[in-house]
N, C-alpha and C. Protein backbone atom coordinates (compact mmCIF):
# COMPACT_ATOMS: atom_id res chain seq x y z
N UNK A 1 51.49 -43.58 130.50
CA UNK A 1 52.41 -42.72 129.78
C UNK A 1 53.80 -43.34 129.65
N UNK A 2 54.52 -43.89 130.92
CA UNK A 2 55.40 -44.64 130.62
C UNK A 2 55.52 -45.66 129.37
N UNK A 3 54.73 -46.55 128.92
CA UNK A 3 54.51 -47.33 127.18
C UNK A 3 54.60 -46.56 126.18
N UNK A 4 54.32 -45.08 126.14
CA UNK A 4 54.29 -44.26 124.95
C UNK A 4 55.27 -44.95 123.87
N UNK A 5 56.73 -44.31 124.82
CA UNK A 5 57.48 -44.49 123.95
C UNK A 5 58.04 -46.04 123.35
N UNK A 6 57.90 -47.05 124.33
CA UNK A 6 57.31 -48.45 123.60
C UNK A 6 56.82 -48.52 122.73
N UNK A 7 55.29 -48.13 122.95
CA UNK A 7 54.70 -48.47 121.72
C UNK A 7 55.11 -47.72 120.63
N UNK A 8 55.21 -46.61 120.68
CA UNK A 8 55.95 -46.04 119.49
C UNK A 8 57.21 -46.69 118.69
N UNK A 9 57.89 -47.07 119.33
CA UNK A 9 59.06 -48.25 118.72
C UNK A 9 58.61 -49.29 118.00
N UNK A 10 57.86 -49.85 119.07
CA UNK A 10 57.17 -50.67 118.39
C UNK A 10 56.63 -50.58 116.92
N UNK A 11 55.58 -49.51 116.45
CA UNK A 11 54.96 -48.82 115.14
C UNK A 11 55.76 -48.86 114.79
N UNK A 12 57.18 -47.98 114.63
CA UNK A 12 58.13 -48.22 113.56
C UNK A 12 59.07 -48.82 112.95
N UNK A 13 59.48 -49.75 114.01
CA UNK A 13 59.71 -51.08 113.75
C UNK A 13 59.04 -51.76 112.99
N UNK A 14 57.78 -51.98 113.27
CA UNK A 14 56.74 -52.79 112.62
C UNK A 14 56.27 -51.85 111.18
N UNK A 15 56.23 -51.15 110.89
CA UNK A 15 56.11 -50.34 109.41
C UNK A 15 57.62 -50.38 108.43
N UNK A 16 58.40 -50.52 109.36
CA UNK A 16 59.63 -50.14 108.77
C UNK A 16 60.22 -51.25 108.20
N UNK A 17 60.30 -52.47 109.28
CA UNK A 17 61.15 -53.53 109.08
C UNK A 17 60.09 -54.52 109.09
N UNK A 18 59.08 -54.89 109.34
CA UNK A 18 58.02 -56.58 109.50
C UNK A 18 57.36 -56.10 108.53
N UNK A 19 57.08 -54.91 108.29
CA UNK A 19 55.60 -55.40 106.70
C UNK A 19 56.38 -55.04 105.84
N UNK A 20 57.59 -54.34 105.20
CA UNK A 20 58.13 -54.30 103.74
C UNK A 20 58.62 -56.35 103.83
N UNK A 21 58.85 -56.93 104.70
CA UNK A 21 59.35 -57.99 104.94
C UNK A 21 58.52 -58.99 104.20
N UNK A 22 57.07 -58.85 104.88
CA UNK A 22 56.38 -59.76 105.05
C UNK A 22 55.81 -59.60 103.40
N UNK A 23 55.09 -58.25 103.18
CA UNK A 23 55.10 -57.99 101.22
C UNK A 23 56.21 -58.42 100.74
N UNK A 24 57.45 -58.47 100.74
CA UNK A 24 58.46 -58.91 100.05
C UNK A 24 58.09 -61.18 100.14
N UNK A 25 57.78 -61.40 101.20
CA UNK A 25 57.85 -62.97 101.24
C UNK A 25 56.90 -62.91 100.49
N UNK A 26 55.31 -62.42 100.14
CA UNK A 26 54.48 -62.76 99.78
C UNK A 26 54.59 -62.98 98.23
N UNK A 27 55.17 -61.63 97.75
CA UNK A 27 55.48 -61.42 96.40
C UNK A 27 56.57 -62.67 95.93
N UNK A 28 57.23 -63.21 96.53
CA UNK A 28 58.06 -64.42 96.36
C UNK A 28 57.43 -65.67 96.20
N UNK A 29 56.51 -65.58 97.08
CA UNK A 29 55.56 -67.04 97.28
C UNK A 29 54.96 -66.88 96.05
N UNK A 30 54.31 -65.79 95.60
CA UNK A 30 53.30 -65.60 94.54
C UNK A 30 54.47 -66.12 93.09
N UNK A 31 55.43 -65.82 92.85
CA UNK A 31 56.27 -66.13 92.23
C UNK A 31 56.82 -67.42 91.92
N UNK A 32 57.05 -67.89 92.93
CA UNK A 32 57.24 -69.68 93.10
C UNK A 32 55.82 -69.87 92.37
N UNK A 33 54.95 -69.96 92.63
CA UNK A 33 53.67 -70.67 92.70
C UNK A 33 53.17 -70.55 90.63
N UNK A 34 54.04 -69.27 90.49
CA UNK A 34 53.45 -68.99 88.69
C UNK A 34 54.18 -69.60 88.16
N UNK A 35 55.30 -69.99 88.44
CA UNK A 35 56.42 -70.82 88.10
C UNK A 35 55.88 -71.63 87.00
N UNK A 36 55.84 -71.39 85.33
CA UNK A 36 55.62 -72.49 84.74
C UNK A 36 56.73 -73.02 83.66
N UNK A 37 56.22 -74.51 82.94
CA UNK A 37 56.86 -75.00 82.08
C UNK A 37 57.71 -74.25 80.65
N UNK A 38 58.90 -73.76 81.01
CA UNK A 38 59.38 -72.62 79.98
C UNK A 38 59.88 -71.25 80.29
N UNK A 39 59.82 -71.47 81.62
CA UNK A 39 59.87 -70.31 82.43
C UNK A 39 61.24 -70.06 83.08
N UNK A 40 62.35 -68.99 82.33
CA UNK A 40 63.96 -68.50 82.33
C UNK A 40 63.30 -68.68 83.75
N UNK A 41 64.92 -69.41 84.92
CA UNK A 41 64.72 -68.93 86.32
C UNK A 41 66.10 -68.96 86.55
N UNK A 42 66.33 -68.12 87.71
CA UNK A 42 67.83 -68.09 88.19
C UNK A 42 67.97 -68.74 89.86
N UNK A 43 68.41 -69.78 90.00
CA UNK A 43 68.55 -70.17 91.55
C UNK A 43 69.13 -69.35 92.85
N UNK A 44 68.99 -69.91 93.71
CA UNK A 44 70.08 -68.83 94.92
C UNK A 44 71.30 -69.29 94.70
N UNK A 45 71.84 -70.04 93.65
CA UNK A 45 73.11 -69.78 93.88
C UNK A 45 73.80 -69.45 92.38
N UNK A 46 72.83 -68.81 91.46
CA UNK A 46 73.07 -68.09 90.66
C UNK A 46 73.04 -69.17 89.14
N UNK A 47 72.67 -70.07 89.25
CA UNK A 47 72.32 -71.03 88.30
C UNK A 47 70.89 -70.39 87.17
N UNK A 48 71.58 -70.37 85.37
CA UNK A 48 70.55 -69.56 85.35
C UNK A 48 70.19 -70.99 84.17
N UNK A 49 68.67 -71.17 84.24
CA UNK A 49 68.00 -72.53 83.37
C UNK A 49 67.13 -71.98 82.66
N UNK A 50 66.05 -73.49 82.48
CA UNK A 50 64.65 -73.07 81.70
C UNK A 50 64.14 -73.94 82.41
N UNK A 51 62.84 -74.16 83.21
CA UNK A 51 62.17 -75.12 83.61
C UNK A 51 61.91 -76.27 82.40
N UNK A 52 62.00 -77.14 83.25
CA UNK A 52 61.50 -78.73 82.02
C UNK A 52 60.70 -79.31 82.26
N UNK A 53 60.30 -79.39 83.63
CA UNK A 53 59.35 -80.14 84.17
C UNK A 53 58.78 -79.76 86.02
N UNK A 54 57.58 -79.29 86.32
CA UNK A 54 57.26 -79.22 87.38
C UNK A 54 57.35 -80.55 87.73
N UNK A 55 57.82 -80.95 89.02
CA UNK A 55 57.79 -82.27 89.64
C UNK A 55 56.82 -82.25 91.18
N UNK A 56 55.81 -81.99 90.67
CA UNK A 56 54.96 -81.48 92.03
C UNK A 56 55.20 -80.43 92.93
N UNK A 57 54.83 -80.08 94.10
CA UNK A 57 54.88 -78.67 94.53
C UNK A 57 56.18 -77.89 95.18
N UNK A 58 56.70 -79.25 95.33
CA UNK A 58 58.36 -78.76 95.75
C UNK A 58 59.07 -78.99 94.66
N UNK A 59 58.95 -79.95 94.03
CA UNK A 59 61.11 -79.71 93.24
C UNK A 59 60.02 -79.15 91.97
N UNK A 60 61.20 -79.24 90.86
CA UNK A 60 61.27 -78.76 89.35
C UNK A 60 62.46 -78.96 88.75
N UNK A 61 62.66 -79.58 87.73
CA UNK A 61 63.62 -80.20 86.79
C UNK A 61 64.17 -79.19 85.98
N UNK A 62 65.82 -78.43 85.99
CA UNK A 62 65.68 -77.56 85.32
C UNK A 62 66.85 -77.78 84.38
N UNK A 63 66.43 -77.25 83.02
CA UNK A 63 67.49 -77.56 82.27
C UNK A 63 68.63 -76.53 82.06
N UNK A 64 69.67 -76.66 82.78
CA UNK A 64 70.55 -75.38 82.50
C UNK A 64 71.86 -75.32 81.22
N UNK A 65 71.75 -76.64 80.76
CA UNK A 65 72.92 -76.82 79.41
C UNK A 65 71.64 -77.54 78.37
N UNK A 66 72.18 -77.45 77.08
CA UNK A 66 71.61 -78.41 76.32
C UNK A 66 71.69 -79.91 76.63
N UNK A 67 70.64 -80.41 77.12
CA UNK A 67 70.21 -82.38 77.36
C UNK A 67 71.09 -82.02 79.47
N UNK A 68 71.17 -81.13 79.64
CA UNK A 68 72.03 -80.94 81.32
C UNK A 68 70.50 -80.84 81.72
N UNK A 69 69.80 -81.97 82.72
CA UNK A 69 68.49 -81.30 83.73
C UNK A 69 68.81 -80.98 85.22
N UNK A 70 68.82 -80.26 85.93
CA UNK A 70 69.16 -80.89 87.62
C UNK A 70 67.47 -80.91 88.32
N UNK A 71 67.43 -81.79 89.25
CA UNK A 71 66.34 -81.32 90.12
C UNK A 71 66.54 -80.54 91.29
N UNK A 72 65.73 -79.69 91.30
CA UNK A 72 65.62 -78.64 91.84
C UNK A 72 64.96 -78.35 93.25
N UNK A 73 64.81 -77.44 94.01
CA UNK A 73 63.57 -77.35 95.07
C UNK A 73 63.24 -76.16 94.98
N UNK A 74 61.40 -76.30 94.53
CA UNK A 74 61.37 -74.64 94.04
C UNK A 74 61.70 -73.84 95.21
N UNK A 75 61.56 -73.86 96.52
CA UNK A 75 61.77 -72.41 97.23
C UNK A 75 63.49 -71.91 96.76
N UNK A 76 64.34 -72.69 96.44
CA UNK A 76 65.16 -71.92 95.69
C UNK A 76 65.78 -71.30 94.62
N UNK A 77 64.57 -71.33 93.92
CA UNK A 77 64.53 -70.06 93.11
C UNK A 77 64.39 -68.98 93.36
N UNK A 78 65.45 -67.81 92.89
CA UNK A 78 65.17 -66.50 93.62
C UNK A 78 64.35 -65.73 92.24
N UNK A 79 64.53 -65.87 91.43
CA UNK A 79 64.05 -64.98 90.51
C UNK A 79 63.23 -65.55 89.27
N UNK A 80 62.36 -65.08 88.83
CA UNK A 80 61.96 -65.55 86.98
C UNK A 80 62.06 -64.53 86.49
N UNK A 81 63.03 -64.52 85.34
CA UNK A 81 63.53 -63.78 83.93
C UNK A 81 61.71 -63.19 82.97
N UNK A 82 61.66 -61.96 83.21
CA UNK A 82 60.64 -61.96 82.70
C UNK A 82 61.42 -62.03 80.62
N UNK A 83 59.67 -61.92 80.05
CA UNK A 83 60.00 -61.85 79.16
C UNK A 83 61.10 -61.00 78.15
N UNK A 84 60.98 -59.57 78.99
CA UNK A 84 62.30 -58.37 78.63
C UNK A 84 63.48 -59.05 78.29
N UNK A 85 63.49 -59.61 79.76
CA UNK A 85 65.33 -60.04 80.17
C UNK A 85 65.29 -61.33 79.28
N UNK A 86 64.60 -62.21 78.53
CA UNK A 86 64.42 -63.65 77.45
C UNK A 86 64.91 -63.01 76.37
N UNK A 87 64.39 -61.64 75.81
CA UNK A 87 64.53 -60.98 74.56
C UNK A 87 65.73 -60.57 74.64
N UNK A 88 66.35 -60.18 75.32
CA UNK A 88 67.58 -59.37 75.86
C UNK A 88 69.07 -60.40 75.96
N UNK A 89 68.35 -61.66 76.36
CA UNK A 89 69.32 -62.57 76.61
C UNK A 89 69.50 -63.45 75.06
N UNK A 90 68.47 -63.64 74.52
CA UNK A 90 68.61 -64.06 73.21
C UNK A 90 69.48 -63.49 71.89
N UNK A 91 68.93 -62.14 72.14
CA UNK A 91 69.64 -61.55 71.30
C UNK A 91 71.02 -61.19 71.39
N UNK A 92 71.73 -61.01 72.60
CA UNK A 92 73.41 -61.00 72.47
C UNK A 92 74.02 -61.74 72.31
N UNK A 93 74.79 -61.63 71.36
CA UNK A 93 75.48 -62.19 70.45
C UNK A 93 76.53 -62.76 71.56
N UNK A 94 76.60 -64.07 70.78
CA UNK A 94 77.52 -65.13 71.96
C UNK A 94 78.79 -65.05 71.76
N UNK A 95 79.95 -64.57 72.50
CA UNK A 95 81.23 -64.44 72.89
C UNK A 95 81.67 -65.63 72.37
N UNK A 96 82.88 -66.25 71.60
CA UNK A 96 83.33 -67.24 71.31
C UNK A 96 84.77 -67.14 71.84
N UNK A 97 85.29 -68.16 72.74
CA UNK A 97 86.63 -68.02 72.81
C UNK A 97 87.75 -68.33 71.53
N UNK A 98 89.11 -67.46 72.34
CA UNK A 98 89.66 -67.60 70.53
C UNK A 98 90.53 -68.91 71.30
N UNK A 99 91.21 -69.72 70.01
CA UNK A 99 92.11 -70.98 70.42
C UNK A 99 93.42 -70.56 70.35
């Protein structure tokens, strides 16, 4: 009887904080891995491109200016732009600074 309340901590800890965790890494991994040629991505440090080239299972070549590539390492990519946010981004009209 003394463990009760252990283990009970334990359970909600572990429901609360280790498996939304562990679904959240998975759904990321699954993400890296669809990663293809053409594919809007935004880095962790907020770099937003187009893939140019997978370079095997770690890096990826990304083009973030016109003829600009950097290489990359996919685990830091945090996000891919689905198609919505492509349509969305295309269509607003580009801000021009005045001189």
């Amino acid at each position: 009887m003394q463990f009760l309340p252990l283990v009970l901590i334990f359970a909600v800890f572990y429901f609360l904080i280790i498996r939304p965790q562990q679904k959240k890494m998975d759904q990321h991994q699954s993400m890296l891995k669809a990663i293809q040629k053409g594919d809007k991505v935004v880095t962790g440090g907020g770099i937003v491109g187009t893939v140019h080239k997978l370079d095997g299972d770690d890096h990826l070549s990304v083009e973030i200016a016109e003829g600009v590539r950097v290489k990359i390492v996919r685990s830091s990519i945090s996000s891919v732009l689905n198609k919505d946010e492509k349509a969305k981004e295309t269509s607003s009209p580009a801000v021009e600074a005045k001189n």
